[in-house]
N, C-alpha and C. Protein backbone atom coordinates (compact mmCIF):
# COMPACT_ATOMS: atom_id res chain seq x y z
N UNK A 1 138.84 118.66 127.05
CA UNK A 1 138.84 117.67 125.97
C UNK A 1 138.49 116.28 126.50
N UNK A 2 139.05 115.95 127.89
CA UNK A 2 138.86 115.30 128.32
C UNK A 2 137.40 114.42 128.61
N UNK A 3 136.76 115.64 129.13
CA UNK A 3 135.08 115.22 129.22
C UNK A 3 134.53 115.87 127.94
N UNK A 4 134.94 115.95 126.54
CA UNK A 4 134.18 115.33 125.61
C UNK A 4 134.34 113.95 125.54
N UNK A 5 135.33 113.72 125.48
CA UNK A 5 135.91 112.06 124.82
C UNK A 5 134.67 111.33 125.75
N UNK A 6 134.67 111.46 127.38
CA UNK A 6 133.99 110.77 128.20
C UNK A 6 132.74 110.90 127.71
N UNK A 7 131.95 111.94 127.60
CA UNK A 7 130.18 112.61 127.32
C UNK A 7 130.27 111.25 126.09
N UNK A 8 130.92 111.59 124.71
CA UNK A 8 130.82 111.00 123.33
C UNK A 8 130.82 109.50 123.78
N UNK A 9 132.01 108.96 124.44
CA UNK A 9 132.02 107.47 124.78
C UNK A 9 130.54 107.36 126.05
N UNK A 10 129.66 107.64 126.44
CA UNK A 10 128.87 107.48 127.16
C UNK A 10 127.56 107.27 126.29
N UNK A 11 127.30 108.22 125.68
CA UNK A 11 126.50 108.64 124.30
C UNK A 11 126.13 107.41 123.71
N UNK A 12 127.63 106.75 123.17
CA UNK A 12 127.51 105.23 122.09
C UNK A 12 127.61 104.23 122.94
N UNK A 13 127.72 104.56 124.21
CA UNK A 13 127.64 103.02 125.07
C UNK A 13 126.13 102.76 125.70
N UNK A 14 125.25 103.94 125.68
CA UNK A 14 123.97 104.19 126.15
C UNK A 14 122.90 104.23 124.96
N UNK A 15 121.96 103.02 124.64
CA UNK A 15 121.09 103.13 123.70
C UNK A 15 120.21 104.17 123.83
N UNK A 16 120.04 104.55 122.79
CA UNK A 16 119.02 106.07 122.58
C UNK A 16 117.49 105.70 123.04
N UNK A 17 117.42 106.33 123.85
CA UNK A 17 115.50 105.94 124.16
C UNK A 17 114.66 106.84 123.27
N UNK A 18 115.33 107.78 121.85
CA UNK A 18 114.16 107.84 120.98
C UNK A 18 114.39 106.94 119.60
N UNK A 19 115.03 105.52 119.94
CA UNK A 19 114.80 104.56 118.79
C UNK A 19 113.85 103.05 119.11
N UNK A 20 112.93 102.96 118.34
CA UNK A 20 112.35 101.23 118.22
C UNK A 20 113.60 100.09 118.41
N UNK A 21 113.37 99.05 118.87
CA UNK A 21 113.81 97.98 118.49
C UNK A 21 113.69 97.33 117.19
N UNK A 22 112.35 97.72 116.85
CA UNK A 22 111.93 97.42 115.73
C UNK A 22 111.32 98.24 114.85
N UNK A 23 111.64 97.88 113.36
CA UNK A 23 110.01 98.47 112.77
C UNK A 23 108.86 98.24 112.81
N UNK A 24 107.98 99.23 112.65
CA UNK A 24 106.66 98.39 113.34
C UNK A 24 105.11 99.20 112.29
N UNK A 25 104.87 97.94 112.27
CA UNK A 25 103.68 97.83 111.23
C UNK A 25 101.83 97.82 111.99
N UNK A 26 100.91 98.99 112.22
CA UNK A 26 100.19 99.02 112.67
C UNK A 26 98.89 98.84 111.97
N UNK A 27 97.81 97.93 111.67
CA UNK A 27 96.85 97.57 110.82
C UNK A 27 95.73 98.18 111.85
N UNK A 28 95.50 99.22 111.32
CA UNK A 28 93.86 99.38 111.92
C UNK A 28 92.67 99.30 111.55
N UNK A 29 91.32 99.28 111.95
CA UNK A 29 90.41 99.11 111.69
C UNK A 29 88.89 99.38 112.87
N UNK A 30 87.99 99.23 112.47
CA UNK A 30 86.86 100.06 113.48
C UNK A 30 86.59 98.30 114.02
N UNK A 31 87.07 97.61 113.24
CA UNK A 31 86.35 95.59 113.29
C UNK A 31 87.23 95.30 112.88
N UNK A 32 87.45 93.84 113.34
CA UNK A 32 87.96 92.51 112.16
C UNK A 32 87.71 92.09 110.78
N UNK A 33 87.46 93.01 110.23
CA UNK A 33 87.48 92.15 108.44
C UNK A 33 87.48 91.81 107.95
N UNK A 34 87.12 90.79 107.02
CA UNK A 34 87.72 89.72 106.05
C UNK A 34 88.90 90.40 105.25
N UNK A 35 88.90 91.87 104.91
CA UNK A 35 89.97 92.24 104.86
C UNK A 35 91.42 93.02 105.33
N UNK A 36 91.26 92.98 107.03
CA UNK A 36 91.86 92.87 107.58
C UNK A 36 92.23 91.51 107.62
N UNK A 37 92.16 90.25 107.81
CA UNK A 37 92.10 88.88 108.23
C UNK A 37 92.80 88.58 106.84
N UNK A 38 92.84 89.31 105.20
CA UNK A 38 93.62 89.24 104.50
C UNK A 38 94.38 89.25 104.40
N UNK A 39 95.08 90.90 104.74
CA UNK A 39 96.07 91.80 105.03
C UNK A 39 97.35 90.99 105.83
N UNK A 40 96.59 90.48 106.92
CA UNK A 40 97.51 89.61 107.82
C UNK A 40 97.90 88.31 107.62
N UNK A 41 96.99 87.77 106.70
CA UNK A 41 97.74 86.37 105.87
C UNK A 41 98.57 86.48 105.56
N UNK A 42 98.52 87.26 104.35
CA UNK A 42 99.75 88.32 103.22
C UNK A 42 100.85 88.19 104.03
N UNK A 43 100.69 88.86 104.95
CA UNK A 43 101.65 89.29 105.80
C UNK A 43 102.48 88.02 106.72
N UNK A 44 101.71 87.10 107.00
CA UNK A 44 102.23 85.96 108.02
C UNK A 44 102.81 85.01 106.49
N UNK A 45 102.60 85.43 105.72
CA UNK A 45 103.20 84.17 104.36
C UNK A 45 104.30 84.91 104.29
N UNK A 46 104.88 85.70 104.93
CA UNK A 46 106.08 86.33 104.57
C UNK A 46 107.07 86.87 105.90
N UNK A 47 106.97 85.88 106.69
CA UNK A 47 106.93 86.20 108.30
C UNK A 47 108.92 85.91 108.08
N UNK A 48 109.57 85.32 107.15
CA UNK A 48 110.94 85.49 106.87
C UNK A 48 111.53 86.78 106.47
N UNK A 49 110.57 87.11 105.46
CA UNK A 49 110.61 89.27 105.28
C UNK A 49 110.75 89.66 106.09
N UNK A 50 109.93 89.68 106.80
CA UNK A 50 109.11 90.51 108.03
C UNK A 50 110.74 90.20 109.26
N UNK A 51 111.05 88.81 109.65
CA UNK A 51 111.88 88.91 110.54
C UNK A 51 113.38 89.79 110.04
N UNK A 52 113.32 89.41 109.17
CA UNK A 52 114.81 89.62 108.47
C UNK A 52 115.15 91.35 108.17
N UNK A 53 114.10 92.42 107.83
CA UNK A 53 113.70 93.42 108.26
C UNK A 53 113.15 94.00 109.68
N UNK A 54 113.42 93.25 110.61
CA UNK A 54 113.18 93.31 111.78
C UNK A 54 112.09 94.00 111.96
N UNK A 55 110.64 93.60 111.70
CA UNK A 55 109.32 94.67 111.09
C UNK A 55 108.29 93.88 112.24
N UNK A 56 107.46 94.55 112.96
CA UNK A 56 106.87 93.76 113.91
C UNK A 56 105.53 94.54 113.81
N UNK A 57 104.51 93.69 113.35
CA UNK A 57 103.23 93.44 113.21
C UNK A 57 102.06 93.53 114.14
N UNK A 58 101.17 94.67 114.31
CA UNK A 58 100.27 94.67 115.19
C UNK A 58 98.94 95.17 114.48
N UNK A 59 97.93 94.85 115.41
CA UNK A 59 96.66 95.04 115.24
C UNK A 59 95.78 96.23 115.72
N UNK A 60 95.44 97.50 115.27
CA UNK A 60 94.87 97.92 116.54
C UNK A 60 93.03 98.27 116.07
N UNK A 61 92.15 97.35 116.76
CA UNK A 61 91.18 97.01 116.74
C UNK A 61 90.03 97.32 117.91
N UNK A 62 88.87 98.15 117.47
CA UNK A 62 88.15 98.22 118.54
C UNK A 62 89.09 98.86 119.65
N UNK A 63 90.28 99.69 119.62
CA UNK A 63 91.14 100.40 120.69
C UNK A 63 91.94 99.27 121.46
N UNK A 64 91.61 98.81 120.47
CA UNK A 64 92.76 96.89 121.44
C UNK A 64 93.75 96.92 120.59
N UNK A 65 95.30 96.87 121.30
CA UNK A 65 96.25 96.69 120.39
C UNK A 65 96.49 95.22 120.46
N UNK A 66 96.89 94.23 119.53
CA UNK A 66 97.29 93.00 119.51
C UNK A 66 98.35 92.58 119.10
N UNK A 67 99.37 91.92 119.00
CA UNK A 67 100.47 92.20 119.05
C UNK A 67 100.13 90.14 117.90
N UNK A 68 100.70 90.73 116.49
CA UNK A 68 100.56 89.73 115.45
C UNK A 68 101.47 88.55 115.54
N UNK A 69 103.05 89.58 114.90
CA UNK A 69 104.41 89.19 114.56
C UNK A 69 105.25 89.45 115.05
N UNK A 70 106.44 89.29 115.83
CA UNK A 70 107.98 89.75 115.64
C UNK A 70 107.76 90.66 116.67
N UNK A 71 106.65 90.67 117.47
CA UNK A 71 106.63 91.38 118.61
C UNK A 71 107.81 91.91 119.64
N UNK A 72 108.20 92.80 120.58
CA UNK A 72 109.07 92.40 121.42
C UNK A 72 108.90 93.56 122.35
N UNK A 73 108.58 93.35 123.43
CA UNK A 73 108.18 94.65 124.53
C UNK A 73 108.27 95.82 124.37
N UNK A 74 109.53 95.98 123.83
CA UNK A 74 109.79 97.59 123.53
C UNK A 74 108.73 98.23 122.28
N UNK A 75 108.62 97.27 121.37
CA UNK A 75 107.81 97.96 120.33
C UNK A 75 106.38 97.24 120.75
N UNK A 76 106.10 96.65 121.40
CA UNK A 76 104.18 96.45 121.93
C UNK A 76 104.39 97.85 123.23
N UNK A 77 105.17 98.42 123.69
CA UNK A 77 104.82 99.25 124.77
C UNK A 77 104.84 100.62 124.03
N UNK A 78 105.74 100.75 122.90
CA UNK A 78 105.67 102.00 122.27
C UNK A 78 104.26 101.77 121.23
N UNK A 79 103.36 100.83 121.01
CA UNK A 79 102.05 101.18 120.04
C UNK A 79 101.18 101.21 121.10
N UNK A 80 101.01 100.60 122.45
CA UNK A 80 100.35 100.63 122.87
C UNK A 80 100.16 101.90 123.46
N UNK A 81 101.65 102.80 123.74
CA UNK A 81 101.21 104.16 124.39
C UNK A 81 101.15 105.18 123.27
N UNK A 82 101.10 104.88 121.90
CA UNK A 82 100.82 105.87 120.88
C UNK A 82 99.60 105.30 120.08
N UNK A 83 98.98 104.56 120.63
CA UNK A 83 97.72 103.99 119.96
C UNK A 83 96.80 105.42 119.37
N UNK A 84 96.91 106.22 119.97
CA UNK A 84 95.77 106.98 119.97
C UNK A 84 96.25 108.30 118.37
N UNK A 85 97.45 107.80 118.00
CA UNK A 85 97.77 108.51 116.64
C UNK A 85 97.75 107.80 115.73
N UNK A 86 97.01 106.22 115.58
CA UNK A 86 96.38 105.87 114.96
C UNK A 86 95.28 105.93 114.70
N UNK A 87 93.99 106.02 113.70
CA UNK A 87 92.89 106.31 113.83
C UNK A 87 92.19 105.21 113.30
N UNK A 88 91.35 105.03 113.75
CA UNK A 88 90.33 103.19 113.27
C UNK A 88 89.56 103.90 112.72
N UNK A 89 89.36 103.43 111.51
CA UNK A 89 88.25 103.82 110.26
C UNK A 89 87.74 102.51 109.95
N UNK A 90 86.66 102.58 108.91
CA UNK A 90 86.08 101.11 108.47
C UNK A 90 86.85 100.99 107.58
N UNK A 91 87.76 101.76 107.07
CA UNK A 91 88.75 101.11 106.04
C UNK A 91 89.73 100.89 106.81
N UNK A 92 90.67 99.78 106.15
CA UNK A 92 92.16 99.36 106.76
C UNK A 92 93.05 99.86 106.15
N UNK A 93 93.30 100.66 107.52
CA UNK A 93 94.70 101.39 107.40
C UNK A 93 96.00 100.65 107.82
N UNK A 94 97.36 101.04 107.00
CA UNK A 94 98.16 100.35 107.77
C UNK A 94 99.14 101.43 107.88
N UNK A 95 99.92 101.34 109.23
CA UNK A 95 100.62 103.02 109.46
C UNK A 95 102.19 102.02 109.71
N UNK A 96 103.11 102.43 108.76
CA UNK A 96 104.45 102.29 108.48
C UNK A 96 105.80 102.75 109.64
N UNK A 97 105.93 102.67 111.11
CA UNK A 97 106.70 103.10 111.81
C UNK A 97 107.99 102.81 111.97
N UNK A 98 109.22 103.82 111.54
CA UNK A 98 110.22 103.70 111.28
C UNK A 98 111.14 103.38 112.62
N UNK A 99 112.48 102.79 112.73
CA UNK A 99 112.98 102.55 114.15
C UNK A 99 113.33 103.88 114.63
N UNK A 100 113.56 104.86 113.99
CA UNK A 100 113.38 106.55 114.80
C UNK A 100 112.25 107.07 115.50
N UNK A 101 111.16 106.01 115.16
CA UNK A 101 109.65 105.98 115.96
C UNK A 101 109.00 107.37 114.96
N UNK A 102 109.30 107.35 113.79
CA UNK A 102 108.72 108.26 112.83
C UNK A 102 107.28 107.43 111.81
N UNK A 103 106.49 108.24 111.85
CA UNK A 103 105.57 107.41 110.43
C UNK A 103 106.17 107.37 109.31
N UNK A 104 106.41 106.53 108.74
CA UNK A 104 107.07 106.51 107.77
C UNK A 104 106.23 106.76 106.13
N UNK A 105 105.03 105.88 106.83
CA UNK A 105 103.74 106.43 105.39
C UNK A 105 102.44 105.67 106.18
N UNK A 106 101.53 105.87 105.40
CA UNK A 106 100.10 105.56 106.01
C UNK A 106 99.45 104.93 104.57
N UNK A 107 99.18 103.56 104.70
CA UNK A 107 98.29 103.06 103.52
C UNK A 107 97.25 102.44 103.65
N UNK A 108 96.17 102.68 102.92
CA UNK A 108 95.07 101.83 102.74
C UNK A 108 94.70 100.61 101.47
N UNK A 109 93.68 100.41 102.58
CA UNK A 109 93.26 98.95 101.54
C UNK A 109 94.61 98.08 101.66
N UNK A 110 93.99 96.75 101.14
CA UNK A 110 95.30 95.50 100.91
C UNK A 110 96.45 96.29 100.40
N UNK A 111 97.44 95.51 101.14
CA UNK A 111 98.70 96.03 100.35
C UNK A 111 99.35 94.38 100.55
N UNK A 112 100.11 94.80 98.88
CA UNK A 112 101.12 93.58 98.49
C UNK A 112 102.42 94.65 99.55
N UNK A 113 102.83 93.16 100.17
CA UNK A 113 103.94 92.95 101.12
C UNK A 113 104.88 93.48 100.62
N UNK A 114 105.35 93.04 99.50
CA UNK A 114 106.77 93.49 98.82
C UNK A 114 106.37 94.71 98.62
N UNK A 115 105.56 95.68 98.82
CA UNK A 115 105.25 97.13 98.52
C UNK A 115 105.97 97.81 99.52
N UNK A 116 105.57 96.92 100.71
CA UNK A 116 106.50 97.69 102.34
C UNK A 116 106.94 96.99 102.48
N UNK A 117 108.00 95.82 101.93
CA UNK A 117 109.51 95.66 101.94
C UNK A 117 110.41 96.66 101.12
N UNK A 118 109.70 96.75 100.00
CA UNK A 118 110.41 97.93 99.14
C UNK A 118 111.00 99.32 99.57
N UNK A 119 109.77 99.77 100.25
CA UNK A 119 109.39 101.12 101.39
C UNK A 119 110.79 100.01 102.45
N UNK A 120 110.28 99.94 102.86
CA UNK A 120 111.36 99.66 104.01
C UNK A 120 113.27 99.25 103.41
N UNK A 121 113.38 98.39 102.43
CA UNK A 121 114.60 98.55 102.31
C UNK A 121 115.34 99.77 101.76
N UNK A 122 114.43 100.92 101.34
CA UNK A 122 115.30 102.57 100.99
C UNK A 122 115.02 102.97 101.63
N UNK A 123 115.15 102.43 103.38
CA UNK A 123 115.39 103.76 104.39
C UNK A 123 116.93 102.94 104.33
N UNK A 124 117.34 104.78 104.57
CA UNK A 124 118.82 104.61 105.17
C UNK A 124 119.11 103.62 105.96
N UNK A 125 118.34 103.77 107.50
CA UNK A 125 118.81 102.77 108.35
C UNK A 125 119.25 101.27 107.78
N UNK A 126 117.89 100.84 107.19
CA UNK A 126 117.78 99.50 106.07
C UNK A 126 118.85 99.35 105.57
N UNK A 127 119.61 100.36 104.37
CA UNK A 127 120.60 100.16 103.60
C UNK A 127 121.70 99.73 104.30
N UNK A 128 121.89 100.47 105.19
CA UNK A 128 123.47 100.60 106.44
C UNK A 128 123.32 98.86 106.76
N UNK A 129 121.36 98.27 107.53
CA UNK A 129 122.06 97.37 107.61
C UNK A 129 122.36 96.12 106.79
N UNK A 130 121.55 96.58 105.52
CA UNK A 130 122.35 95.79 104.37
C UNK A 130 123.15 95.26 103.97
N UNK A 131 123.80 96.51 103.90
CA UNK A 131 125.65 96.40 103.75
C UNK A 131 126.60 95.40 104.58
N UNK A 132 125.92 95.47 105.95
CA UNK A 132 126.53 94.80 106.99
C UNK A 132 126.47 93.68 107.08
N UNK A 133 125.13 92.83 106.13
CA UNK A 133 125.01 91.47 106.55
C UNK A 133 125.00 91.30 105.17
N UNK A 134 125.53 91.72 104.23
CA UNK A 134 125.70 91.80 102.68
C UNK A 134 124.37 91.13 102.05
N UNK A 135 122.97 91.40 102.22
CA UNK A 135 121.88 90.58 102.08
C UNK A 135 121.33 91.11 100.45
């Protein structure tokens, strides 16, 4: 019984290396765009969303990842080594990655922001931390 209690207390004292720091928002494209270069306005006019959902913003262009918004090592090292399950089309895609490091959805063309704040505040995780900071 003993070395459960220990294993379980080790478990929650040791962060999981299959979770993000962040959520993370991947815009691709074959080029730069005028509507890519949209997409990311949208997106930087709402860079209080974006932090407050802890949602971090990248580019991946021409096989270059760029790192937009809300960046933070752990989530520029996890797009940069899964770049390649994104796919660059001449349309802009934007791929939705959950902090379980799951896709969460894949959309094209412009998207209104509050579309993936919406998407993002009914994940569970989101709700839990809702509750916590009563937002």
């Amino acid at each position: 019984m003993k070395l459960f209690i220990y294993i379980l207390l080790l478990n929650l004292m040791v962060p999981s290396q299959g979770f993000n720091d962040k959520r993370i928002l991947v815009l691709t494209a074959k080029e730069m765009t005028p509507e890519v270069t949209e997409q990311l306005d949208r997106l930087q006019k709402n860079s209080l969303e974006i932090e407050k959902r802890r949602l971090a913003i990248f580019t991946l262009i021409d096989g270059e990842v760029k790192a937009i918004i809300n960046s933070s090592d752990k989530s520029l090292e996890f797009v940069t080594k899964n770049k390649d399950d994104y796919t660059e089309t001449s349309t802009l895609t934007l791929y939705l990655i959950g902090l379980d490091q799951g896709l969460k959805n894949t959309l094209r063309g412009l998207v209104n922001p509050q579309q993936i704040f919406n998407q993002i505040d009914s994940m569970p995780m989101r709700q839990a931390e809702m509750r916590r900071n009563r937002e």
